[in-house]
PDB file of N, CA and C in Angstrom:
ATOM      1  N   UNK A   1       0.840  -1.172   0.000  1.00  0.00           N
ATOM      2  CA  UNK A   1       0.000   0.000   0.000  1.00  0.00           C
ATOM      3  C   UNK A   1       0.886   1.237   0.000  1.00  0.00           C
ATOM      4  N   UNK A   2       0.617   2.130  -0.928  1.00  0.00           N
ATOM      5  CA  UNK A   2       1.480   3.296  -1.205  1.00  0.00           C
ATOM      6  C   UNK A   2       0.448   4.727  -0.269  1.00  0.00           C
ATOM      7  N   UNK A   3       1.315   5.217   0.656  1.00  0.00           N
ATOM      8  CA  UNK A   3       0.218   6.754   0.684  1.00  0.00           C
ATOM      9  C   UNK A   3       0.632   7.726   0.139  1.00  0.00           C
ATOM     10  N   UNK A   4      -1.010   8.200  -0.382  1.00  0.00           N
ATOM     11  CA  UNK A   4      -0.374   9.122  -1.256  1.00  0.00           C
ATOM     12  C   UNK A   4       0.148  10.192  -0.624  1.00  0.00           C
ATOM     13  N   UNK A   5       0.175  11.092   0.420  1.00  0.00           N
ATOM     14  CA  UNK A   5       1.293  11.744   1.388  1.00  0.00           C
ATOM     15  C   UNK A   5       2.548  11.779   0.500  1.00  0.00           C
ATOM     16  N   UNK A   6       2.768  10.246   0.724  1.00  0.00           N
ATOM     17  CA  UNK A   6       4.291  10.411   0.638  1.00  0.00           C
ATOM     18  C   UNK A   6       5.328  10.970  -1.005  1.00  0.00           C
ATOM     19  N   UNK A   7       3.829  10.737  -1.694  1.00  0.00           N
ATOM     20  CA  UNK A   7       3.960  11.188  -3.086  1.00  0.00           C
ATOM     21  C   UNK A   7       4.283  12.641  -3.561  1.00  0.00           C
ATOM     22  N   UNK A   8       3.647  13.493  -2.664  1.00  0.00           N
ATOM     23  CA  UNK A   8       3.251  14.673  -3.002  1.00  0.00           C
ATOM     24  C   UNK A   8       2.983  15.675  -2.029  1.00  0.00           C
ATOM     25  N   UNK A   9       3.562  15.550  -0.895  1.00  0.00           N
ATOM     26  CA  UNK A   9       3.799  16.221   0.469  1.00  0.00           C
ATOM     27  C   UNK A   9       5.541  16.738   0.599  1.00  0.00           C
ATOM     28  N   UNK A  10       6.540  16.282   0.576  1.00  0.00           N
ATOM     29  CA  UNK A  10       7.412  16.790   0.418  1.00  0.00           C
ATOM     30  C   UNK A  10       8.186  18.393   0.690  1.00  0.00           C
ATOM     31  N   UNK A  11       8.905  18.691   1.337  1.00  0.00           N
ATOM     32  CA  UNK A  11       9.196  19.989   1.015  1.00  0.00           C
ATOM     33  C   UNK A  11      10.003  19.987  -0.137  1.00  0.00           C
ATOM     34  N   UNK A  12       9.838  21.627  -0.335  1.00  0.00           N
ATOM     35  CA  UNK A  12      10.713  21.814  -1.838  1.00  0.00           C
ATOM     36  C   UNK A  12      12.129  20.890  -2.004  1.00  0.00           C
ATOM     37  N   UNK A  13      12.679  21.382  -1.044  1.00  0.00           N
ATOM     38  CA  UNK A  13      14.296  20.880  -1.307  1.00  0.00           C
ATOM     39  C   UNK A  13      14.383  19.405  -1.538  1.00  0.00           C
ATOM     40  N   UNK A  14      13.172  18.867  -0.489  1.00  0.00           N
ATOM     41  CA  UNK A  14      13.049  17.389  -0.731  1.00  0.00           C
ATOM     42  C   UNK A  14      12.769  16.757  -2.391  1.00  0.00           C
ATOM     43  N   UNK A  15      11.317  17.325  -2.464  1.00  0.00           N
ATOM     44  CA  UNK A  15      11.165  17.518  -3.944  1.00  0.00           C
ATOM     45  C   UNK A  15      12.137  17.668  -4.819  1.00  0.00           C
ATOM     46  N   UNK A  16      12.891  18.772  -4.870  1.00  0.00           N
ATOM     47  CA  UNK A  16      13.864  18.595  -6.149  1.00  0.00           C
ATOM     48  C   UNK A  16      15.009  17.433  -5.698  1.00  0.00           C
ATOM     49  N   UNK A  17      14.957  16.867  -5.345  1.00  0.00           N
ATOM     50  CA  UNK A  17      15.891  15.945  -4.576  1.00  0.00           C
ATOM     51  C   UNK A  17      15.509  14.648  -5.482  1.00  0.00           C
ATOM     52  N   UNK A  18      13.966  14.742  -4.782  1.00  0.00           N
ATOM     53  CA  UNK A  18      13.660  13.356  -5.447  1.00  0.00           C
ATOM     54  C   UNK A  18      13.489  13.486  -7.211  1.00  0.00           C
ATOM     55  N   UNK A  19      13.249  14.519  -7.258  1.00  0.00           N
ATOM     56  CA  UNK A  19      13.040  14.548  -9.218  1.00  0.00           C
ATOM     57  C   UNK A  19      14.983  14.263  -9.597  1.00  0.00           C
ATOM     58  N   UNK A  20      15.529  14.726  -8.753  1.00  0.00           N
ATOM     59  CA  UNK A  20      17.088  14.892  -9.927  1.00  0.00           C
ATOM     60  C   UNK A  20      17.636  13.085  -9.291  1.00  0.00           C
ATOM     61  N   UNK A  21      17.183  12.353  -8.433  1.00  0.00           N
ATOM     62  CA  UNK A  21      17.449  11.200  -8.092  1.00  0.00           C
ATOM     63  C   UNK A  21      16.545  10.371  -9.282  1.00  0.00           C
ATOM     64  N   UNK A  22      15.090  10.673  -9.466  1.00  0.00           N
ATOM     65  CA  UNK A  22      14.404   9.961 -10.281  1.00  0.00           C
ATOM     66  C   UNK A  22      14.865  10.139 -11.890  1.00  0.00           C
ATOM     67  N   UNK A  23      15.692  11.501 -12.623  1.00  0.00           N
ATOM     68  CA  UNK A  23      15.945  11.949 -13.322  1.00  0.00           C
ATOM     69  C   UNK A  23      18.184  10.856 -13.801  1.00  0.00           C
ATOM     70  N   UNK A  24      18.314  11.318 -12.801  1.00  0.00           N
ATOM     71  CA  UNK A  24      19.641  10.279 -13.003  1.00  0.00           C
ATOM     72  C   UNK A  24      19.697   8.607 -12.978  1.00  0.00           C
ATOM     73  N   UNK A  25      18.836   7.888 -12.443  1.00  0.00           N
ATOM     74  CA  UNK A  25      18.770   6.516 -12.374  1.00  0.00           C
ATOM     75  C   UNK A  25      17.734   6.616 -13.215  1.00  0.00           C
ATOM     76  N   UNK A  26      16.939   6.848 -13.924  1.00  0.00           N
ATOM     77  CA  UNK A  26      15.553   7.046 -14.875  1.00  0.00           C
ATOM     78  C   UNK A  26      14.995   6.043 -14.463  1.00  0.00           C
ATOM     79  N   UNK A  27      14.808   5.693 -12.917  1.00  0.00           N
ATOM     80  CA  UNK A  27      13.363   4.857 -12.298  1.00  0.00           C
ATOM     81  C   UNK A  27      12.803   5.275 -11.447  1.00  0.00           C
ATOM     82  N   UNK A  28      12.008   5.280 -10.548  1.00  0.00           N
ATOM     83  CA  UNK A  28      11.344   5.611  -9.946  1.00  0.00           C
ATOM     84  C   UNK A  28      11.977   5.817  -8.763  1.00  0.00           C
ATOM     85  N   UNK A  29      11.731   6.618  -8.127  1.00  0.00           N
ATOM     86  CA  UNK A  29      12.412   6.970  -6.478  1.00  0.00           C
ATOM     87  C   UNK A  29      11.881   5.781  -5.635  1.00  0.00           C
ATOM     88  N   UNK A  30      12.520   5.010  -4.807  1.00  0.00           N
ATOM     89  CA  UNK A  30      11.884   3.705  -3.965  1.00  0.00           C
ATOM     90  C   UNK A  30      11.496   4.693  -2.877  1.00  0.00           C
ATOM     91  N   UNK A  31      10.566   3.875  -2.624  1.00  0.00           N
ATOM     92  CA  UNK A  31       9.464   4.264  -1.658  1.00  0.00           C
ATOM     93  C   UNK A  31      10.357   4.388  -0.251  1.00  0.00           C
ATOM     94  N   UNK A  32      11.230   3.837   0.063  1.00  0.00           N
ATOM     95  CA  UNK A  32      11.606   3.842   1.577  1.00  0.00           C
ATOM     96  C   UNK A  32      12.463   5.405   1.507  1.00  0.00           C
ATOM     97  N   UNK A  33      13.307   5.671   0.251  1.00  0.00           N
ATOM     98  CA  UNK A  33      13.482   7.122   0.318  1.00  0.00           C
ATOM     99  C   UNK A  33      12.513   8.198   0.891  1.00  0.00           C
ATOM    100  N   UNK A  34      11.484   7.689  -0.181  1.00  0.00           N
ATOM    101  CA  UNK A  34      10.633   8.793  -0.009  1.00  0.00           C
ATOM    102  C   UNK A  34      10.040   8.545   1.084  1.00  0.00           C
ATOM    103  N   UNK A  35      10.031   8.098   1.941  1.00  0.00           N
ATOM    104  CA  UNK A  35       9.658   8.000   3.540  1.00  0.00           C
ATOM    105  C   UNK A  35      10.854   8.815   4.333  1.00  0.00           C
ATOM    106  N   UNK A  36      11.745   8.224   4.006  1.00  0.00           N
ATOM    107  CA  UNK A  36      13.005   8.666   5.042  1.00  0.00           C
ATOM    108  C   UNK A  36      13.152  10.336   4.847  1.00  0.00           C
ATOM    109  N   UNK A  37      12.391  10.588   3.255  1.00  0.00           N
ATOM    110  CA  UNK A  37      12.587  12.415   3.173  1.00  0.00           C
ATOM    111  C   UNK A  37      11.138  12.576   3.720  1.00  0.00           C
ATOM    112  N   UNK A  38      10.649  12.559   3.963  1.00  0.00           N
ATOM    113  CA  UNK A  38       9.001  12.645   4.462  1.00  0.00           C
ATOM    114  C   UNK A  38       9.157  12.869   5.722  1.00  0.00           C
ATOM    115  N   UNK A  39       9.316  14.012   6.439  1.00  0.00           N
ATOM    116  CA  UNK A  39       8.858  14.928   7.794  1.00  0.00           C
ATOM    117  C   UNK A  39      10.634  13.949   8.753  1.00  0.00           C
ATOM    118  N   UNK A  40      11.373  14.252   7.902  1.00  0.00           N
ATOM    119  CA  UNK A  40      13.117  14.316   8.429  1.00  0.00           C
ATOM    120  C   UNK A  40      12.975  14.029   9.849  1.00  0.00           C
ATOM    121  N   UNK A  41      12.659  15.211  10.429  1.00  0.00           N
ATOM    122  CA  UNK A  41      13.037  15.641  11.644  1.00  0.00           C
ATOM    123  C   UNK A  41      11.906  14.510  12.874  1.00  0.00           C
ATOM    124  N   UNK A  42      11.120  13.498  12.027  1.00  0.00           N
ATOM    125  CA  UNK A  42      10.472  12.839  13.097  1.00  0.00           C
ATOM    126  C   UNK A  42      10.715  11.565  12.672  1.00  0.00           C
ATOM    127  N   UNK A  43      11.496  11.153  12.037  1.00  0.00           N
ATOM    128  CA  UNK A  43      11.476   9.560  11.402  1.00  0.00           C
ATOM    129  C   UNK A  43      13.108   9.348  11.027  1.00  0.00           C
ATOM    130  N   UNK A  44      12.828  10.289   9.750  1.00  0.00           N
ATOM    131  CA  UNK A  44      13.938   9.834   8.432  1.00  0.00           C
ATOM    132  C   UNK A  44      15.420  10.361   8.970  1.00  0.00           C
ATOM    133  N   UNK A  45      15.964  10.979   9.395  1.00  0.00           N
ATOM    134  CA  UNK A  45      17.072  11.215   9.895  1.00  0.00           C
ATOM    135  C   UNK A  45      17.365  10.600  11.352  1.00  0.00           C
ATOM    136  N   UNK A  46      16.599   9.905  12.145  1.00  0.00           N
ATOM    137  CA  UNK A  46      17.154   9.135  13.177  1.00  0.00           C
ATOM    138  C   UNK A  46      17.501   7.716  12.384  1.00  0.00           C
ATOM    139  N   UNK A  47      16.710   7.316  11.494  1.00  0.00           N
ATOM    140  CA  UNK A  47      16.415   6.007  11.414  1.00  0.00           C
ATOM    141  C   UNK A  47      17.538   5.981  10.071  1.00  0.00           C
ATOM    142  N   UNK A  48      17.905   6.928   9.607  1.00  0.00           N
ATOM    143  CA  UNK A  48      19.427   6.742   8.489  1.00  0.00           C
ATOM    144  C   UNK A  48      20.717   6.808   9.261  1.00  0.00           C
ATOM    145  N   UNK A  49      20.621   7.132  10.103  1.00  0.00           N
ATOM    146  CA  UNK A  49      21.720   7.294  11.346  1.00  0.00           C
ATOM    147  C   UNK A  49      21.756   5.859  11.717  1.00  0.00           C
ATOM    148  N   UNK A  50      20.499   5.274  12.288  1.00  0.00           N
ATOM    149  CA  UNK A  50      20.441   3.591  12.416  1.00  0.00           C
ATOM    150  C   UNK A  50      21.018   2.883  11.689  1.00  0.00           C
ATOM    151  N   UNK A  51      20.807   2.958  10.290  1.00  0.00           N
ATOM    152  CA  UNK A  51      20.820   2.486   9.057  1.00  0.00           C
ATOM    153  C   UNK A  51      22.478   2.441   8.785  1.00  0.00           C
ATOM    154  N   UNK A  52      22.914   3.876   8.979  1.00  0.00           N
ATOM    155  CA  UNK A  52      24.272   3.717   8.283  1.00  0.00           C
ATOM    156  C   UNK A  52      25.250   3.449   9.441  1.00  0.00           C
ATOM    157  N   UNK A  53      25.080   3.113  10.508  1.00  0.00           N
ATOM    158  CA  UNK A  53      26.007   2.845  11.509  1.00  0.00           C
ATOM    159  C   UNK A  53      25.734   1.267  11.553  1.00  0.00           C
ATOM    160  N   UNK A  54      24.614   0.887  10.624  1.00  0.00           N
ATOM    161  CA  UNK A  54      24.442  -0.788  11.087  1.00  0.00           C
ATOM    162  C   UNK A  54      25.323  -1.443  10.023  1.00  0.00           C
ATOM    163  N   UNK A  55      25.175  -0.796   8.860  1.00  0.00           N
ATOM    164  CA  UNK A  55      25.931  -0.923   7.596  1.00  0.00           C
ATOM    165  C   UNK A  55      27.418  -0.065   7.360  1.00  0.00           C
ATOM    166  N   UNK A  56      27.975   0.677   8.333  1.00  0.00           N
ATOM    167  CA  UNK A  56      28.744   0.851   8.240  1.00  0.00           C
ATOM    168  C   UNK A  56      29.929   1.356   9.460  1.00  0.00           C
ATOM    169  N   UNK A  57      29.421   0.836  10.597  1.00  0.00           N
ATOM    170  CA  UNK A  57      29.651   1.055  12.015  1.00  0.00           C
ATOM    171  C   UNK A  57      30.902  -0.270  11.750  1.00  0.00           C
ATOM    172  N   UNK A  58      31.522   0.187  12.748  1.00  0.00           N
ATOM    173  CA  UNK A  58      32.732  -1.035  13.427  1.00  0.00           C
ATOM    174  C   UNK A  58      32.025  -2.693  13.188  1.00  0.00           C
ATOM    175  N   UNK A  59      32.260  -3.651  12.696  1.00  0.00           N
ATOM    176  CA  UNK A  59      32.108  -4.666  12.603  1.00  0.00           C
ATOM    177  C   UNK A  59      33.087  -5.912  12.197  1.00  0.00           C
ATOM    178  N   UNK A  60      32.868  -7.301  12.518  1.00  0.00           N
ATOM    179  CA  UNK A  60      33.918  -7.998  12.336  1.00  0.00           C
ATOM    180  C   UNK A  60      33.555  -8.516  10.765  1.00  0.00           C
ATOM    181  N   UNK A  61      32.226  -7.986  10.124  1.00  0.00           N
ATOM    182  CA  UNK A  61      31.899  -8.265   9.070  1.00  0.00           C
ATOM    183  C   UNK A  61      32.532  -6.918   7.892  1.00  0.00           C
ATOM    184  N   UNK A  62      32.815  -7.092   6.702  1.00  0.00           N
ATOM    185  CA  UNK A  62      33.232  -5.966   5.457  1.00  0.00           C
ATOM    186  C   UNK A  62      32.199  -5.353   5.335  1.00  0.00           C
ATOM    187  N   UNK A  63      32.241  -4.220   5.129  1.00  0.00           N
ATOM    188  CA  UNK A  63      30.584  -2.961   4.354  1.00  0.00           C
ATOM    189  C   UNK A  63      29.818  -4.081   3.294  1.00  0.00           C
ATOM    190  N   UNK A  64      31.033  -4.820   2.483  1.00  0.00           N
ATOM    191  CA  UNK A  64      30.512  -5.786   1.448  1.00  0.00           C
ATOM    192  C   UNK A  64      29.852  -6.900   1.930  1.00  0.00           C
ATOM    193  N   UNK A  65      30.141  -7.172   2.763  1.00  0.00           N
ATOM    194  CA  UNK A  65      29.370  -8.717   3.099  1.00  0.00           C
ATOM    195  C   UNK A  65      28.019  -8.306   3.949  1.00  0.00           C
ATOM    196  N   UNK A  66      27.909  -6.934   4.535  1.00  0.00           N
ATOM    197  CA  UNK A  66      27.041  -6.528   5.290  1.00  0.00           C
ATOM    198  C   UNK A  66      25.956  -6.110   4.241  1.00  0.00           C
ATOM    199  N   UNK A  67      26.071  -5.197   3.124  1.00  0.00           N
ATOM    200  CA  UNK A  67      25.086  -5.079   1.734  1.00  0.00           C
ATOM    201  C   UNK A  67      24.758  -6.213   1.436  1.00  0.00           C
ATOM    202  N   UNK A  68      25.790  -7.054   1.324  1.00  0.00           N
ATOM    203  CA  UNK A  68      24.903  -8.926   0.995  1.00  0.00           C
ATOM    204  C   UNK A  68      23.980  -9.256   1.714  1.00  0.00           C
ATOM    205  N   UNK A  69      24.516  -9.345   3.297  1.00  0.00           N
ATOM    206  CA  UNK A  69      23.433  -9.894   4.162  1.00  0.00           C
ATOM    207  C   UNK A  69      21.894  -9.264   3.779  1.00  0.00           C
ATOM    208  N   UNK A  70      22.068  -7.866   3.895  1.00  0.00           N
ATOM    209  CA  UNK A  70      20.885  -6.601   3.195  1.00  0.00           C
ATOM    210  C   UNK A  70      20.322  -6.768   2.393  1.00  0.00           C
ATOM    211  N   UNK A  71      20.897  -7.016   0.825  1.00  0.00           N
ATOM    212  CA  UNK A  71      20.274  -7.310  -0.229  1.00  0.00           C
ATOM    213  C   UNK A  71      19.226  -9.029   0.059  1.00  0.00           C
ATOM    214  N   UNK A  72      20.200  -9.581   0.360  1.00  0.00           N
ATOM    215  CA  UNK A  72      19.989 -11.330   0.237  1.00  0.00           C
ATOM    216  C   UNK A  72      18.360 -11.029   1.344  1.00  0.00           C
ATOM    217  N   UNK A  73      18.645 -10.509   2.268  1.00  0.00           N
ATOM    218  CA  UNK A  73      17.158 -10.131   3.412  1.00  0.00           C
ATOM    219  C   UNK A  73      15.880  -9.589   2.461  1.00  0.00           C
ATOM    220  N   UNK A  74      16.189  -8.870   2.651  1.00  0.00           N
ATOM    221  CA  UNK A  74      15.178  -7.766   1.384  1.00  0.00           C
ATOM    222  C   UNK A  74      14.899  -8.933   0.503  1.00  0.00           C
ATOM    223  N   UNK A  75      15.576 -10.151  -0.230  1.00  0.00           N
ATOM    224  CA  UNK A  75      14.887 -11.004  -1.442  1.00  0.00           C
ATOM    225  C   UNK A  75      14.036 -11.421  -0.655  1.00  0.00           C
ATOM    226  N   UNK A  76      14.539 -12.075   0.412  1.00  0.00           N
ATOM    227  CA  UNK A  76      13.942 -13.277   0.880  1.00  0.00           C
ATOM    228  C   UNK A  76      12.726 -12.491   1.564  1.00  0.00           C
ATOM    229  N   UNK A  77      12.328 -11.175   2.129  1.00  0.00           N
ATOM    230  CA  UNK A  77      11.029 -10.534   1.973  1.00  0.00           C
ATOM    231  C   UNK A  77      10.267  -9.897   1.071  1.00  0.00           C
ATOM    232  N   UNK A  78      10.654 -10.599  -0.443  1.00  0.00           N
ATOM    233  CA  UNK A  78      10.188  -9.720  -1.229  1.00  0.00           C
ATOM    234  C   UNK A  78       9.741  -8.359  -1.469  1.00  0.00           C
ATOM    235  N   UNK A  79      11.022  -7.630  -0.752  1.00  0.00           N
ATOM    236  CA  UNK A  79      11.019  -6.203  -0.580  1.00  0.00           C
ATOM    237  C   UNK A  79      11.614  -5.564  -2.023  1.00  0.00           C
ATOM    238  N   UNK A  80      10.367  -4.610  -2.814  1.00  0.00           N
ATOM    239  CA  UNK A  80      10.927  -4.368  -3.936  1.00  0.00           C
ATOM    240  C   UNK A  80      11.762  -2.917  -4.222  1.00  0.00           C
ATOM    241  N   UNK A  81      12.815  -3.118  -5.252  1.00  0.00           N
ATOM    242  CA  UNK A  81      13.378  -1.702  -5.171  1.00  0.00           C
ATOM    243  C   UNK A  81      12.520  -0.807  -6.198  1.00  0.00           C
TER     244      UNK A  81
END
């Protein structure tokens, strides 16, 4: 289920953000972006802080084998990009 919010709520800066991201990869912006830019200051900037310290924090695992584990997860929930 997509809301539409997240489509078309945006602030500006966000907005042009997502057009020159949708404009350089010529697909569609994935939805978890456009969440994580969707109201920053109550969601999307704690939870990329989560994100990139889990994937790229001190570990006995490589950044590379940690995107595997990530990607390989995401198949196996049929989480689409």
């Amino acid at each position: 289920m997509r809301l539409p919010r997240l489509e078309h709520h945006h602030r500006l800066r966000d907005r042009l953000l997502i057009k020159v991201i949708g404009v350089v990869s010529r697909r569609r912006v994935p939805d978890v972006i456009r969440t994580l830019l969707y109201r920053r200051d109550f969601f999307g900037d704690a939870f990329s802080e989560l994100t990139q310290g889990s994937l790229r924090g001190a570990s006995a695992w490589t950044v590379g084998e940690r995107e595997l584990f990530a990607s390989f997860t995401a198949r196996l929930e049929a989480c689409h990009f």
